[in-house]
Structures are given as structure tokens and as C-alpha cells.
C-alpha atoms as a PDB file:
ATOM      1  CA  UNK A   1       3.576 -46.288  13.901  1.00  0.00           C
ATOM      2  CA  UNK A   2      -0.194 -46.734  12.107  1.00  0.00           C
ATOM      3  CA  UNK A   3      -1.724 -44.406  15.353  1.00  0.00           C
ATOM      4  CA  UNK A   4       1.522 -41.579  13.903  1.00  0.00           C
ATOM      5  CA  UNK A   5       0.809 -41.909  10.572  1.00  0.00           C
ATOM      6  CA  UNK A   6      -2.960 -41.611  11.392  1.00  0.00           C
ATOM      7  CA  UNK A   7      -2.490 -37.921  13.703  1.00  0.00           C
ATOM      8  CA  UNK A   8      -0.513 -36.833  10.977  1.00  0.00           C
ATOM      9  CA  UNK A   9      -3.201 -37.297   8.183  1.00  0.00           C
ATOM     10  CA  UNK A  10      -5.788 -35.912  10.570  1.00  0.00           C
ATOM     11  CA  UNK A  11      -3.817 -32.830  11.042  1.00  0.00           C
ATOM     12  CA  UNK A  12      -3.307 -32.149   7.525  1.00  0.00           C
ATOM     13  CA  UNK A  13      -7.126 -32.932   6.699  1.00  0.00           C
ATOM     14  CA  UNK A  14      -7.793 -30.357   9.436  1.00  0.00           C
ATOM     15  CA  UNK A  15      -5.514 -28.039   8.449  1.00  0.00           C
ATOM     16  CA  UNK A  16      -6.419 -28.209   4.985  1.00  0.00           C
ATOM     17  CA  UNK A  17     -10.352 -27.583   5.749  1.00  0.00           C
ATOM     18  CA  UNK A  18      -9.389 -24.634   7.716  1.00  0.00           C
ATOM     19  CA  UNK A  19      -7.056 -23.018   5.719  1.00  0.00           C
ATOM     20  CA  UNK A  20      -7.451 -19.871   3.514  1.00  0.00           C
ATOM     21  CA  UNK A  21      -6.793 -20.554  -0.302  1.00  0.00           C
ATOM     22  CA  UNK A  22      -3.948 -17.917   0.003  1.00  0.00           C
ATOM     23  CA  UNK A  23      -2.416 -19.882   3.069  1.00  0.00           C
ATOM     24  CA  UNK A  24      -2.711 -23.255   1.067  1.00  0.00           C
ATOM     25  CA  UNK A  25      -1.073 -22.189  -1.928  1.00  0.00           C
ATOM     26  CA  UNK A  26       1.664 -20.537   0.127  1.00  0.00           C
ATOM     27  CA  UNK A  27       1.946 -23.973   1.809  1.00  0.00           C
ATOM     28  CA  UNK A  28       2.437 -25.614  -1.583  1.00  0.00           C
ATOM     29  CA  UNK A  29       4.248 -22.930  -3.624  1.00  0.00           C
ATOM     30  CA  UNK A  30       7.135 -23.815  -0.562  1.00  0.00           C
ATOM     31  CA  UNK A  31       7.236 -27.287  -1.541  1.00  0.00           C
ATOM     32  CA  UNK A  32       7.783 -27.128  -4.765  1.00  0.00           C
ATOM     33  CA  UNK A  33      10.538 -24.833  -4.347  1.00  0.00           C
ATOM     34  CA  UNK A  34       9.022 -21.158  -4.855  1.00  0.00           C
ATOM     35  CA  UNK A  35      11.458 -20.607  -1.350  1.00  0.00           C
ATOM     36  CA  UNK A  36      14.567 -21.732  -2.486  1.00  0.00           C
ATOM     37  CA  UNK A  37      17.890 -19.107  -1.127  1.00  0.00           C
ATOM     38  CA  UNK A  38      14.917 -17.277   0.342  1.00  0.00           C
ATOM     39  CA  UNK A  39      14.769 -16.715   4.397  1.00  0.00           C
ATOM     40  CA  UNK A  40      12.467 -15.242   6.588  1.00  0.00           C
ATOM     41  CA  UNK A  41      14.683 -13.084   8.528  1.00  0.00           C
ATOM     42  CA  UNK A  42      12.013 -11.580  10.840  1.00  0.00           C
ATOM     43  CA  UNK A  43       8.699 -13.090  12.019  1.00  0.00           C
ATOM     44  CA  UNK A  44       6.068 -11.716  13.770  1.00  0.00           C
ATOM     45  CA  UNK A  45       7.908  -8.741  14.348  1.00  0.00           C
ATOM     46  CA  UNK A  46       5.993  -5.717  16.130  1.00  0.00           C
ATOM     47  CA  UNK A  47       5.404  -2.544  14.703  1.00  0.00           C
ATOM     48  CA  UNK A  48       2.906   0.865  15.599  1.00  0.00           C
ATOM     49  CA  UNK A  49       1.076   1.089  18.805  1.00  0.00           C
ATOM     50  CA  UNK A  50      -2.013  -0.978  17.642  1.00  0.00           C
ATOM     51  CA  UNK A  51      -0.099  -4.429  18.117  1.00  0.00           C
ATOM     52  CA  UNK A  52       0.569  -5.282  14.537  1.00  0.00           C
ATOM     53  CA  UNK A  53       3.260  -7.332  13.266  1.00  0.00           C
ATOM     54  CA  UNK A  54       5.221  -8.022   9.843  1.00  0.00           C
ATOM     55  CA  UNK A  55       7.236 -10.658   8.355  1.00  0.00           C
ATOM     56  CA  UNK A  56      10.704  -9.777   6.550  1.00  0.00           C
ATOM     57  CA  UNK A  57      11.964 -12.043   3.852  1.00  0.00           C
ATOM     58  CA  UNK A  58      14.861 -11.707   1.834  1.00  0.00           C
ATOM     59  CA  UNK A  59      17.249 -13.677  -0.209  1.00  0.00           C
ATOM     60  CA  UNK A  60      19.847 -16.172   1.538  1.00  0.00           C
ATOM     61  CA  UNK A  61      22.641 -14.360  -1.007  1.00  0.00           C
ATOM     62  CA  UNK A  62      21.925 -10.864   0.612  1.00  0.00           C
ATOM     63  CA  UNK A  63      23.987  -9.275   2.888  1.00  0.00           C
ATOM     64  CA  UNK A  64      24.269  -6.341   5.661  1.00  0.00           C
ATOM     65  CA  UNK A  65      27.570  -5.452   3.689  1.00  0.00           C
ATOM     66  CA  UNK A  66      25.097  -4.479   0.572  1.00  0.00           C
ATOM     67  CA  UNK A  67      21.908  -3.144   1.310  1.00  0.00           C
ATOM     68  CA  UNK A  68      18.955  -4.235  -0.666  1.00  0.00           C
ATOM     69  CA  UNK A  69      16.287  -2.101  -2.493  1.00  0.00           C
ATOM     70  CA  UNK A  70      12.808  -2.717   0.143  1.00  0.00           C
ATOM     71  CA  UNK A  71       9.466  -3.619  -1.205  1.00  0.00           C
ATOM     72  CA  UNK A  72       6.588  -3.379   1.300  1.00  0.00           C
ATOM     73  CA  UNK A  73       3.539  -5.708   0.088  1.00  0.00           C
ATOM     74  CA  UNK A  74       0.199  -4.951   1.539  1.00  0.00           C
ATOM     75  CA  UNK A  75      -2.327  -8.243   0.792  1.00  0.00           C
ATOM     76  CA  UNK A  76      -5.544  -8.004   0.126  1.00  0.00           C
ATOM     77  CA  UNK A  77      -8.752  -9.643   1.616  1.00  0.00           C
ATOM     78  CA  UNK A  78     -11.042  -7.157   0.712  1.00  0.00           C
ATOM     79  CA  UNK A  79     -10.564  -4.940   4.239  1.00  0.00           C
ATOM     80  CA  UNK A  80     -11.882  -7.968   6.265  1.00  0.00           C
ATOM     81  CA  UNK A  81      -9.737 -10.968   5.754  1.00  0.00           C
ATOM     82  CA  UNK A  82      -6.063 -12.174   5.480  1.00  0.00           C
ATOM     83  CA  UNK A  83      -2.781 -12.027   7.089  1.00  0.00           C
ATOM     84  CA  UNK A  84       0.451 -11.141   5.889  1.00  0.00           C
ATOM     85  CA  UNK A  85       1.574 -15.367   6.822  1.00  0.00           C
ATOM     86  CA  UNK A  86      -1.344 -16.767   3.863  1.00  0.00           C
ATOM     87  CA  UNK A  87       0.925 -14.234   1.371  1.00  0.00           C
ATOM     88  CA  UNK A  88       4.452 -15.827   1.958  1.00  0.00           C
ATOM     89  CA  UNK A  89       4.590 -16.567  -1.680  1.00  0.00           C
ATOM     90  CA  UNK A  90       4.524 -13.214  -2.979  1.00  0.00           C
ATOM     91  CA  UNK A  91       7.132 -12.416  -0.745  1.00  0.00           C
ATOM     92  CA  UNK A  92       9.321 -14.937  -1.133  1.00  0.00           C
ATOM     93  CA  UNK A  93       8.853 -14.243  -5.500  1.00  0.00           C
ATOM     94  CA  UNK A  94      10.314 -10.897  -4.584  1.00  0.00           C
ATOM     95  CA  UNK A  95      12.866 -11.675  -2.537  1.00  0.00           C
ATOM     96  CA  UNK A  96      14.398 -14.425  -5.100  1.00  0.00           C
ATOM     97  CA  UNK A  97      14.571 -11.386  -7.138  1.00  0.00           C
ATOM     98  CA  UNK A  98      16.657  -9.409  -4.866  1.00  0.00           C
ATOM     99  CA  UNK A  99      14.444  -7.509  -2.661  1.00  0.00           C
ATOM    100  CA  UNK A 100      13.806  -7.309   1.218  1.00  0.00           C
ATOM    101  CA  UNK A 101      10.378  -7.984   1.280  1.00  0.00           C
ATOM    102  CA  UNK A 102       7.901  -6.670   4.423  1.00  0.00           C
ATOM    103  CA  UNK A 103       4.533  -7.989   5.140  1.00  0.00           C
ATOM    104  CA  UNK A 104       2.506  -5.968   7.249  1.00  0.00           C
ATOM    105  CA  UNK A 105      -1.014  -7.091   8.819  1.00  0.00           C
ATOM    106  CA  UNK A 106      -3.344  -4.290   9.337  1.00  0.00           C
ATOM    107  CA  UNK A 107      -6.857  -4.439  11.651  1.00  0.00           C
ATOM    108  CA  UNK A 108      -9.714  -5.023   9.383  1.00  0.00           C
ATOM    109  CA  UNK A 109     -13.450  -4.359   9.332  1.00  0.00           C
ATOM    110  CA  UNK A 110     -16.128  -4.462  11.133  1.00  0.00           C
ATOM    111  CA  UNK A 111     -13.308  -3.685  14.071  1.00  0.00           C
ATOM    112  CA  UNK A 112     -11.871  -0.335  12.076  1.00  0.00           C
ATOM    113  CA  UNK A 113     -13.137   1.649   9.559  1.00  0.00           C
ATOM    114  CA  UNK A 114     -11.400   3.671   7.052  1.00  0.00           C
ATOM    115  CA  UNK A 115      -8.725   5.587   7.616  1.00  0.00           C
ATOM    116  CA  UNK A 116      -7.574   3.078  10.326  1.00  0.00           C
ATOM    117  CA  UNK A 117      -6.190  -0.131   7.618  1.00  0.00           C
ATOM    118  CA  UNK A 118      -4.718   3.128   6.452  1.00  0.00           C
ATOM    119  CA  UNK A 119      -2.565   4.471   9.203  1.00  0.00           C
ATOM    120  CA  UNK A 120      -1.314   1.036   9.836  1.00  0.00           C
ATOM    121  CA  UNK A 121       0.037   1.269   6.114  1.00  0.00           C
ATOM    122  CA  UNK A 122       1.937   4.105   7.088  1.00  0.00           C
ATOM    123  CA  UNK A 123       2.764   3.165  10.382  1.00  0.00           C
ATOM    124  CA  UNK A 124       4.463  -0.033   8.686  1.00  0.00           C
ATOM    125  CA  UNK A 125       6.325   2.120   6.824  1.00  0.00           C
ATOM    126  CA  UNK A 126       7.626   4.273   9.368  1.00  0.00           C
ATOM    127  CA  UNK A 127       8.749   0.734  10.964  1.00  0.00           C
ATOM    128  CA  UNK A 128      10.791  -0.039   7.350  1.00  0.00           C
ATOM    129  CA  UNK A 129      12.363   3.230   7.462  1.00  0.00           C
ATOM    130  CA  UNK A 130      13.999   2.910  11.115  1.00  0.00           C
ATOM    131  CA  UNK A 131      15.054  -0.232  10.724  1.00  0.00           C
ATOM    132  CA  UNK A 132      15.072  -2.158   7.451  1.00  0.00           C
ATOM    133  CA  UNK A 133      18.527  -1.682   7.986  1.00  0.00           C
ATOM    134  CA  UNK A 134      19.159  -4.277  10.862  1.00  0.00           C
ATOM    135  CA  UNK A 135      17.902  -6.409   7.906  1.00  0.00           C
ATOM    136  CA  UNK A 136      20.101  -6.126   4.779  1.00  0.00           C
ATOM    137  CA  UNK A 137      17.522  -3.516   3.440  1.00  0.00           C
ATOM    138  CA  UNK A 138      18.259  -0.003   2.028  1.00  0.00           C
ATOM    139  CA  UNK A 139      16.198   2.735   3.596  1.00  0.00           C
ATOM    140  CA  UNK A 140      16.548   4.883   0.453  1.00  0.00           C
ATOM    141  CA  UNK A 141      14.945   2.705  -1.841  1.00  0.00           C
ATOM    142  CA  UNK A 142      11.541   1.834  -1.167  1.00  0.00           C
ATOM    143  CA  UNK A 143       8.808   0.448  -3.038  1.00  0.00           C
ATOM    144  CA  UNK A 144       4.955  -0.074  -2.158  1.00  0.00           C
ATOM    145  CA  UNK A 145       2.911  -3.243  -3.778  1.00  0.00           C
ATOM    146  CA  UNK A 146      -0.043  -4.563  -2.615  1.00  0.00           C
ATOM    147  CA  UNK A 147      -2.980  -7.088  -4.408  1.00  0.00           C
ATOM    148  CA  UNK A 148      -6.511  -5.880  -4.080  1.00  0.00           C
ATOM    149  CA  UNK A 149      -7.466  -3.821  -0.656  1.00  0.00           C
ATOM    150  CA  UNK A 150      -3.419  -4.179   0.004  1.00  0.00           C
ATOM    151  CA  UNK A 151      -3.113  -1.756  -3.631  1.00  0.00           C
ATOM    152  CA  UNK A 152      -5.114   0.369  -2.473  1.00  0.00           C
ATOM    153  CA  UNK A 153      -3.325   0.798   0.155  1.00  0.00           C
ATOM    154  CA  UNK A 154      -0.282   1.083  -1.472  1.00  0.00           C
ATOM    155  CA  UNK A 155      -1.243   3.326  -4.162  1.00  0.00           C
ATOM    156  CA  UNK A 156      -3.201   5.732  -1.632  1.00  0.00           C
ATOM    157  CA  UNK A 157      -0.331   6.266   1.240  1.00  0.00           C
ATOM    158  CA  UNK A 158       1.786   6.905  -2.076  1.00  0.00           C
ATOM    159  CA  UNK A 159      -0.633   9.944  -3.624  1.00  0.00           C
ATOM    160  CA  UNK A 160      -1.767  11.436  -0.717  1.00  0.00           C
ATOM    161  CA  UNK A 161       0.661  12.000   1.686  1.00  0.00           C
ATOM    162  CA  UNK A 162      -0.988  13.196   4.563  1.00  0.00           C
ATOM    163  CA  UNK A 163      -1.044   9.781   5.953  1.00  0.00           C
ATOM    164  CA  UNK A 164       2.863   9.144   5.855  1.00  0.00           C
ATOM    165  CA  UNK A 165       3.621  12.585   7.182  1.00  0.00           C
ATOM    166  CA  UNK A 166       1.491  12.289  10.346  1.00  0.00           C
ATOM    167  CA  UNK A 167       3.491   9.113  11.042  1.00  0.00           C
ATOM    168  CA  UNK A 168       7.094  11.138  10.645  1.00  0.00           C
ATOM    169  CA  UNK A 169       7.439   9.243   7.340  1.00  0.00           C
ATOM    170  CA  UNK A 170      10.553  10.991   4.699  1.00  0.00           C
ATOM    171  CA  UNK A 171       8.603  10.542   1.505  1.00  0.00           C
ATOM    172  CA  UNK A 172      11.860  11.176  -0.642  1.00  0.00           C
ATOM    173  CA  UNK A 173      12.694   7.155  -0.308  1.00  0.00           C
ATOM    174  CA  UNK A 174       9.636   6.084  -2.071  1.00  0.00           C
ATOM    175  CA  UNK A 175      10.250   4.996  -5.546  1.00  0.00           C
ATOM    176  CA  UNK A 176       7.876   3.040  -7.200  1.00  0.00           C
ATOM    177  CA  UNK A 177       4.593   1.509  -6.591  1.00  0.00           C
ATOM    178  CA  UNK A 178       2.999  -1.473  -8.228  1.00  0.00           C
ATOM    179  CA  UNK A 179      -0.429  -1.559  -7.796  1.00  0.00           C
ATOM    180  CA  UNK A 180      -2.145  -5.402  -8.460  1.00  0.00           C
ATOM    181  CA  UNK A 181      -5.762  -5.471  -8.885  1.00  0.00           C
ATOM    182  CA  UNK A 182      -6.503  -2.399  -7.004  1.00  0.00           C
ATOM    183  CA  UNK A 183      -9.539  -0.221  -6.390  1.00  0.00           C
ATOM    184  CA  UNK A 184      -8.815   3.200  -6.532  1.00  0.00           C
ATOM    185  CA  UNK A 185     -12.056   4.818  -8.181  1.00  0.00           C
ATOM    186  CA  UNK A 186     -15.089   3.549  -6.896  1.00  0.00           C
ATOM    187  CA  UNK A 187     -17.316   6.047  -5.708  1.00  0.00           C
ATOM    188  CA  UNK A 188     -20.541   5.998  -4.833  1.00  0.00           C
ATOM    189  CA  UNK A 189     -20.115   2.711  -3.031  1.00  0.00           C
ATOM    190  CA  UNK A 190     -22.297  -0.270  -4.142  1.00  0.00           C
ATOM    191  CA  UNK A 191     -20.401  -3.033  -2.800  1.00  0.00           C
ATOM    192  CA  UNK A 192     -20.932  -4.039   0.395  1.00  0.00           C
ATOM    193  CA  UNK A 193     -17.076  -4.519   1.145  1.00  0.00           C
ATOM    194  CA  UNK A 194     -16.653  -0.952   0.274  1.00  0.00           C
ATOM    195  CA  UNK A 195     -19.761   0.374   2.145  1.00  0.00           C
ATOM    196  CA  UNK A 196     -18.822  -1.074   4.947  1.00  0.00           C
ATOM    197  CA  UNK A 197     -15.169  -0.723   5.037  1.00  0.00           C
ATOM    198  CA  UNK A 198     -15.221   2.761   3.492  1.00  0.00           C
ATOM    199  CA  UNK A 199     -18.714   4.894   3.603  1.00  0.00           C
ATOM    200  CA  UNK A 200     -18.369   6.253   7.784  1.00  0.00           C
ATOM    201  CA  UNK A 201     -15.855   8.746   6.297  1.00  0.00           C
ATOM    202  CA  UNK A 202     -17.101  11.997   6.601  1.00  0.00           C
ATOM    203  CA  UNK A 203     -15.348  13.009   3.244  1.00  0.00           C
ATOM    204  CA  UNK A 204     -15.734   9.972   1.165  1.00  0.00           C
ATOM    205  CA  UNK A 205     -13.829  11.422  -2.223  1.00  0.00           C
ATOM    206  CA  UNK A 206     -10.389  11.633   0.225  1.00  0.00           C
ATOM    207  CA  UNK A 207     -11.040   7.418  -0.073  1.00  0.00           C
ATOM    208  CA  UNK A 208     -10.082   7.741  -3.751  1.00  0.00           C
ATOM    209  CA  UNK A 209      -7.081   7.353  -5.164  1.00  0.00           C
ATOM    210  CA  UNK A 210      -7.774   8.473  -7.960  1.00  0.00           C
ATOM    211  CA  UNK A 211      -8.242  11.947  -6.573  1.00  0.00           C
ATOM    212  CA  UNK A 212      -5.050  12.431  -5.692  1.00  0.00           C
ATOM    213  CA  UNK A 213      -2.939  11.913  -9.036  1.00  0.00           C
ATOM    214  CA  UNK A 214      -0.217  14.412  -8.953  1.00  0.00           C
ATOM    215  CA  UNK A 215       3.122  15.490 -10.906  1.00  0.00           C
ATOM    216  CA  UNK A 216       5.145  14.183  -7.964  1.00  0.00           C
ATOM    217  CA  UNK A 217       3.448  10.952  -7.933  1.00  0.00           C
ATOM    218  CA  UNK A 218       5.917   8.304  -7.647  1.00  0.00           C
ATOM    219  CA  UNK A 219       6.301   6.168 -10.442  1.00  0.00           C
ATOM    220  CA  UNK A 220       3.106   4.089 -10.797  1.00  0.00           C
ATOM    221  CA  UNK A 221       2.749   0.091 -12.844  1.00  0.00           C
ATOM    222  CA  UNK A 222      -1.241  -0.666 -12.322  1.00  0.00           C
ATOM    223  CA  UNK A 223      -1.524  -4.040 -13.303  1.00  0.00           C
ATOM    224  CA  UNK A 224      -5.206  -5.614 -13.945  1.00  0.00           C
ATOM    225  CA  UNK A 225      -7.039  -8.113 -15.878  1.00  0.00           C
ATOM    226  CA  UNK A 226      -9.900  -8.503 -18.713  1.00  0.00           C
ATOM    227  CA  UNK A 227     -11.718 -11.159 -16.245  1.00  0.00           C
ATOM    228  CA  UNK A 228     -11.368  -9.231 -13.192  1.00  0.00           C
ATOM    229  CA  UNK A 229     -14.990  -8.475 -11.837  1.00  0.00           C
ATOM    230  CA  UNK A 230     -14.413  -8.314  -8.166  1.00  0.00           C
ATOM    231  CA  UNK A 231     -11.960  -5.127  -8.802  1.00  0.00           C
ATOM    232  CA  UNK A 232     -13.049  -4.324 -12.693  1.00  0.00           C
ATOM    233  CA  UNK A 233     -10.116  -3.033 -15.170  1.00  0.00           C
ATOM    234  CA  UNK A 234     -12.070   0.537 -15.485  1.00  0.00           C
ATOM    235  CA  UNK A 235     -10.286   1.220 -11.904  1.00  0.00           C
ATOM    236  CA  UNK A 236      -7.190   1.173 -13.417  1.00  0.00           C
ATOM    237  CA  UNK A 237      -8.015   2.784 -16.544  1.00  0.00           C
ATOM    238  CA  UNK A 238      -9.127   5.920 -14.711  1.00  0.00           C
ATOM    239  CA  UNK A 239      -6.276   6.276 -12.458  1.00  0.00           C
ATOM    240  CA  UNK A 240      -3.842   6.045 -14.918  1.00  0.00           C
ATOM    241  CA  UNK A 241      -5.576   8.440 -17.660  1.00  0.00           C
ATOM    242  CA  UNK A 242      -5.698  11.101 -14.475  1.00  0.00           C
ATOM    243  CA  UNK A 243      -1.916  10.029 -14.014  1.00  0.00           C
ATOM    244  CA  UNK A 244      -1.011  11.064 -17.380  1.00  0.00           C
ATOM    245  CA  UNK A 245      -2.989  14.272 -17.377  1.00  0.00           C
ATOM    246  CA  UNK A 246      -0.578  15.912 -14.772  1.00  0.00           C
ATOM    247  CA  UNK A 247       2.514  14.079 -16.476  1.00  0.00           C
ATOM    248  CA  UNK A 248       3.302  11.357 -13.696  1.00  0.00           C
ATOM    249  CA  UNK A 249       5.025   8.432 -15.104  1.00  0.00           C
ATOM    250  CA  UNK A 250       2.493   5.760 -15.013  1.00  0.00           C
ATOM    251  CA  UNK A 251       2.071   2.580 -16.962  1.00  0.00           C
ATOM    252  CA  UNK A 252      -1.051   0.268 -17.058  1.00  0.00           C
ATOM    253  CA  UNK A 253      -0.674  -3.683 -18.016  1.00  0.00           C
ATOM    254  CA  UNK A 254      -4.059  -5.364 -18.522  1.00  0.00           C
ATOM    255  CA  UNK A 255      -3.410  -9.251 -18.672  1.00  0.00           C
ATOM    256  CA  UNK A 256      -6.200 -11.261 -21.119  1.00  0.00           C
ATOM    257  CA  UNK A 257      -8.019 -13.802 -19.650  1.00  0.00           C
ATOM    258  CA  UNK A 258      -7.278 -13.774 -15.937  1.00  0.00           C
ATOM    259  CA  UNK A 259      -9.531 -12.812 -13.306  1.00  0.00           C
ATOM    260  CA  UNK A 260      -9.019 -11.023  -9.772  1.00  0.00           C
ATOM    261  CA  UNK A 261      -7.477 -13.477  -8.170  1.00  0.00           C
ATOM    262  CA  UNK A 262      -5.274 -15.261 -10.807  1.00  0.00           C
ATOM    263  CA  UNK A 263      -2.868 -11.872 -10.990  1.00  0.00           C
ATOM    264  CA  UNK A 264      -1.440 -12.869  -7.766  1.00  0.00           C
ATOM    265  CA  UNK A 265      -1.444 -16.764  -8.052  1.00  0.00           C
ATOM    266  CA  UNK A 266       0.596 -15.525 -10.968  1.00  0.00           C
ATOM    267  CA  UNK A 267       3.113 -14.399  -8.687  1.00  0.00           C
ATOM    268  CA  UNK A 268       3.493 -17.901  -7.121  1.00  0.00           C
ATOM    269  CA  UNK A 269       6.108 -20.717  -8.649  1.00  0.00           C
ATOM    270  CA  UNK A 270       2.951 -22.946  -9.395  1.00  0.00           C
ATOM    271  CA  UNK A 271       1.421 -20.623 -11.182  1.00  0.00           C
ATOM    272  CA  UNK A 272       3.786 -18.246 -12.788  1.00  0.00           C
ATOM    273  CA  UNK A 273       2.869 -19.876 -16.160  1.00  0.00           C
ATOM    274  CA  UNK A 274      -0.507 -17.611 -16.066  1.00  0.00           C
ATOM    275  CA  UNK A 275       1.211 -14.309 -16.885  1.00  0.00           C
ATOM    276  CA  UNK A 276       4.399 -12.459 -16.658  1.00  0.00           C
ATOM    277  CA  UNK A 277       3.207 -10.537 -13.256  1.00  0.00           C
ATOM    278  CA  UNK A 278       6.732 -10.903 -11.711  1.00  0.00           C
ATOM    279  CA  UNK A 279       9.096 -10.147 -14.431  1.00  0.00           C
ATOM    280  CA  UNK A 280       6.970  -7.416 -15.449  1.00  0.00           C
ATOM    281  CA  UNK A 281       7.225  -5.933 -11.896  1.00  0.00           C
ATOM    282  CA  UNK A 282      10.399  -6.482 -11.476  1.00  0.00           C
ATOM    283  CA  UNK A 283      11.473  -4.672 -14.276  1.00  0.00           C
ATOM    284  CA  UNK A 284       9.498  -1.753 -13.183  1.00  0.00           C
ATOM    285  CA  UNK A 285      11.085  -1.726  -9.882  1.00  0.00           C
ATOM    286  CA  UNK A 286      14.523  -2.505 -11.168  1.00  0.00           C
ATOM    287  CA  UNK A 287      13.944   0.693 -13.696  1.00  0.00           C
ATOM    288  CA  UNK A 288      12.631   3.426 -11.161  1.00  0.00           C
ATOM    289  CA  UNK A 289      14.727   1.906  -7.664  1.00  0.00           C
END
């Protein structure tokens, strides 16, 4: 019994020096009941031609007979870390709240450069449009999310759609994105995350985000934070002043006091007390889907 009890403590020591801060609060969030009437209907599911897979989660209440508006979160890691399995809480927030949730992974740097992390994006969401259905999830409605690299990801497939068309993407289904933490106006690089992930591109400006704000934009939340100095609040600022200029609904929520990585903690049952991150998406989504 002592030599069971013993493996089992050296598994969880091992596990927990191992594990990535995302995967460990994930790990507890579940516990403490940030799953509850949420399942993950489809794991390690393949998608593209590059071997990627995605997770689907959505609530135990939904049903093929009604088909649920589809949010596809990208998570971050900075373009050379993280998996779609360390974000299970964000996903499971969202689906408690009525959405199918998809969690792509996408190859990271030094393998790929930019655009590749990109045409995954859109290759996921080719993959959500043929067959979100199977999965309780509405094909009409889609939304786009993402924390940190994963926002700008999201926000970039949604302004410039060059990458969703090449992929045989219908843009028309795409109604909302909500952007957490993103970058999406930081040239010249002087990071080395964003040198390295972004400056072999022959035509660095098309990296922006920024510099594709358009009328047709879908409708934008870009959420940051006064503490935030990995991704600094002045990234938001700029893409939603360049948002309004052309009339695109856009609105900006800067939270006081957290940093970069306490906007999507927020998201998780533990930490939900640091800011109203999820209700305040939500309500965006619930507005424009």
C-alpha cells in the first residue's frame, strides 16, 4: 500500500516539476470545478496537412438538435511554446457559457517562421467550418479569441483575409473576435520573440495587424492591461484608434492592475476574482453572434 502511495506522490512531484504553469492551472482549475457540465467531445483530433490537432469542448447541456455559436481560441506562448491541452481552462470557461470551443496547436519557432503559425490558424478554421457540425456547433456563427501570440493570430486571419481565402475559408461566418493581450503593432522588431518569429518576412508591415483595419472588419473587443509589459497596452490602443478611423465597430477594455499573464488566469474558476474577462467577453460575443 506505502510502495502505491509512494509512486503516486513521485508522479505528481514529477509531473508537477515538468509541467507548464498553463498546464498546472488547467490541472487545478478542473478540480475545483471550472469543468463542471463541460465535455471534451473531441481530442486530439487532426486537422491541415502539417499534422496538427485540436481539442473540442462544449457544454454537457448542448445538443446536435441545437447548434451552438463556435469560438476558436488560439493560445499563446509567444510563437515558441504551448499546446492547446495546457489551455483547457479557457475552453472549458467558454463552453460553460454556451459555446463549442476549438483548440488548435500550431508549429512554432525556430521550426516555422511567419506566415506558417499563420496558415495553421486558417487551416483550423477551414477544419471548424466542415465539420463543427458533427459536434453540436453552428458553422454560421463563428468567433476567433486567442491570448497573446494566439490574438494575434486571431485578430490577423480576421483583418487580412488573404490567409483564410487561400485555405477555401467563407469569411461571411465570422462574427466577432476578442483579442486578449495581443500584439498587433510592433514594428521595427526589438524583441527577440518577434525577431525571430517574425523578421524573415520579406514584407514585414503585412505582420501587422494593425495595417489592415478595415470597414468590414468584424466586430473587434481588444482587451489589455495597465501592468502588461510583455505585450504593452499601446498595442491595443493603436489598433483600435485605426479601427475607429474607418468606422469598424471596435471596443478596447484596459483592466487596472493586472499584468500579461493575469488576463487569462482571469478566465480560469480560481482566478476569475481578478477581473471580469469572461463576462465581459461573453457579452461581446453574445451581442455580435
Amino acid at each position: 500500500m506505502w510502495i502505491g502511495i509512494l509512486l503516486i506522490l513521485l508522479a505528481i512531484a514529477g509531473y508537477l516539476a515538468t509541467a507548464s504553469p498553463p498546464a498546472l492551472l488547467s490541472k487545478y482549475d478542473a478540480v475545483i470545478g471550472g469543468g463542471r457540465e463541460v465535455a471534451l467531445v473531441g481530442e486530439n483530433v487532426g486537422f491541415g496537412d502539417k499534422g496538427l490537432t485540436l481539442d473540442i469542448w462544449r457544454s454537457n447541456a448542448a445538443s446536435n438538435a441545437s447548434k451552438k455559436p463556435v469560438l476558436i481560441f488560439w493560445h499563446g506562448g509567444g510563437w515558441v511554446k504551448g499546446s492547446r491541452r495546457d489551455y483547457a481552462f479557457a475552453a472549458r470557461a467558454f463552453a460553460q457559457q454556451g459555446f463549442v470551443v476549438v483548440v488548435p496547436d500550431y508549429r512554432k519557432v525556430p521550426d516555422v517562421h511567419f506566415p506558417d503559425f499563420i496558415d495553421d490558424g486558417a487551416q483550423a478554421v477551414r477544419w471548424v467550418q466542415d465539420n463543427i457540425a458533427q459536434y453540436g456547433g453552428d458553422r454560421s456563427r463563428l468567433a476567433f479569441s486567442g491570448h497573446s501570440a494566439g490574438a494575434h493570430t486571431a485578430v490577423l486571419l480576421a483583418l487580412d483575409p488573404r490567409w483564410l481565402i487561400a485555405a477555401g475559408v467563407d469569411m461571411a461566418p465570422i462574427k466577432a473576435v476578442v483579442g486578449l493581450s495581443g500584439p498587433y503593432d510592433f514594428y521595427p522588431f526589438d524583441k527577440k520573440r518577434s525577431i525571430d518569429a517574425m523578421s524573415r518576412y520579406p514584407q514585414p508591415e503585412r505582420t501587422q495587424p494593425v495595417n489592415f483595419a478595415s470597414t468590414d472588419a468584424p466586430p473587434m473587443l481588444l482587451i489589455t492591461s495597465s501592468e502588461d509589459s510583455t505585450v504593452r497596452p499601446r498595442n491595443a490602443i493603436s489598433l483600435t484608434a485605426k479601427l475607429e478611423e474607418v468606422d469598424a465597430t471596435v471596443e478596447m477594455i484596459n483592466y487596472d492592475g493586472l499584468d500579461h499573464e493575469e488576463v487569462v488566469m482571469a478566465l480560469s474558476k480560481a482566478f476569475r476574482s481578478k477581473g471580469s474577462i469572461l463576462d465581459d467577453s461573453v457579452t461581446f460575443l453574445n451581442k455580435h453572434m
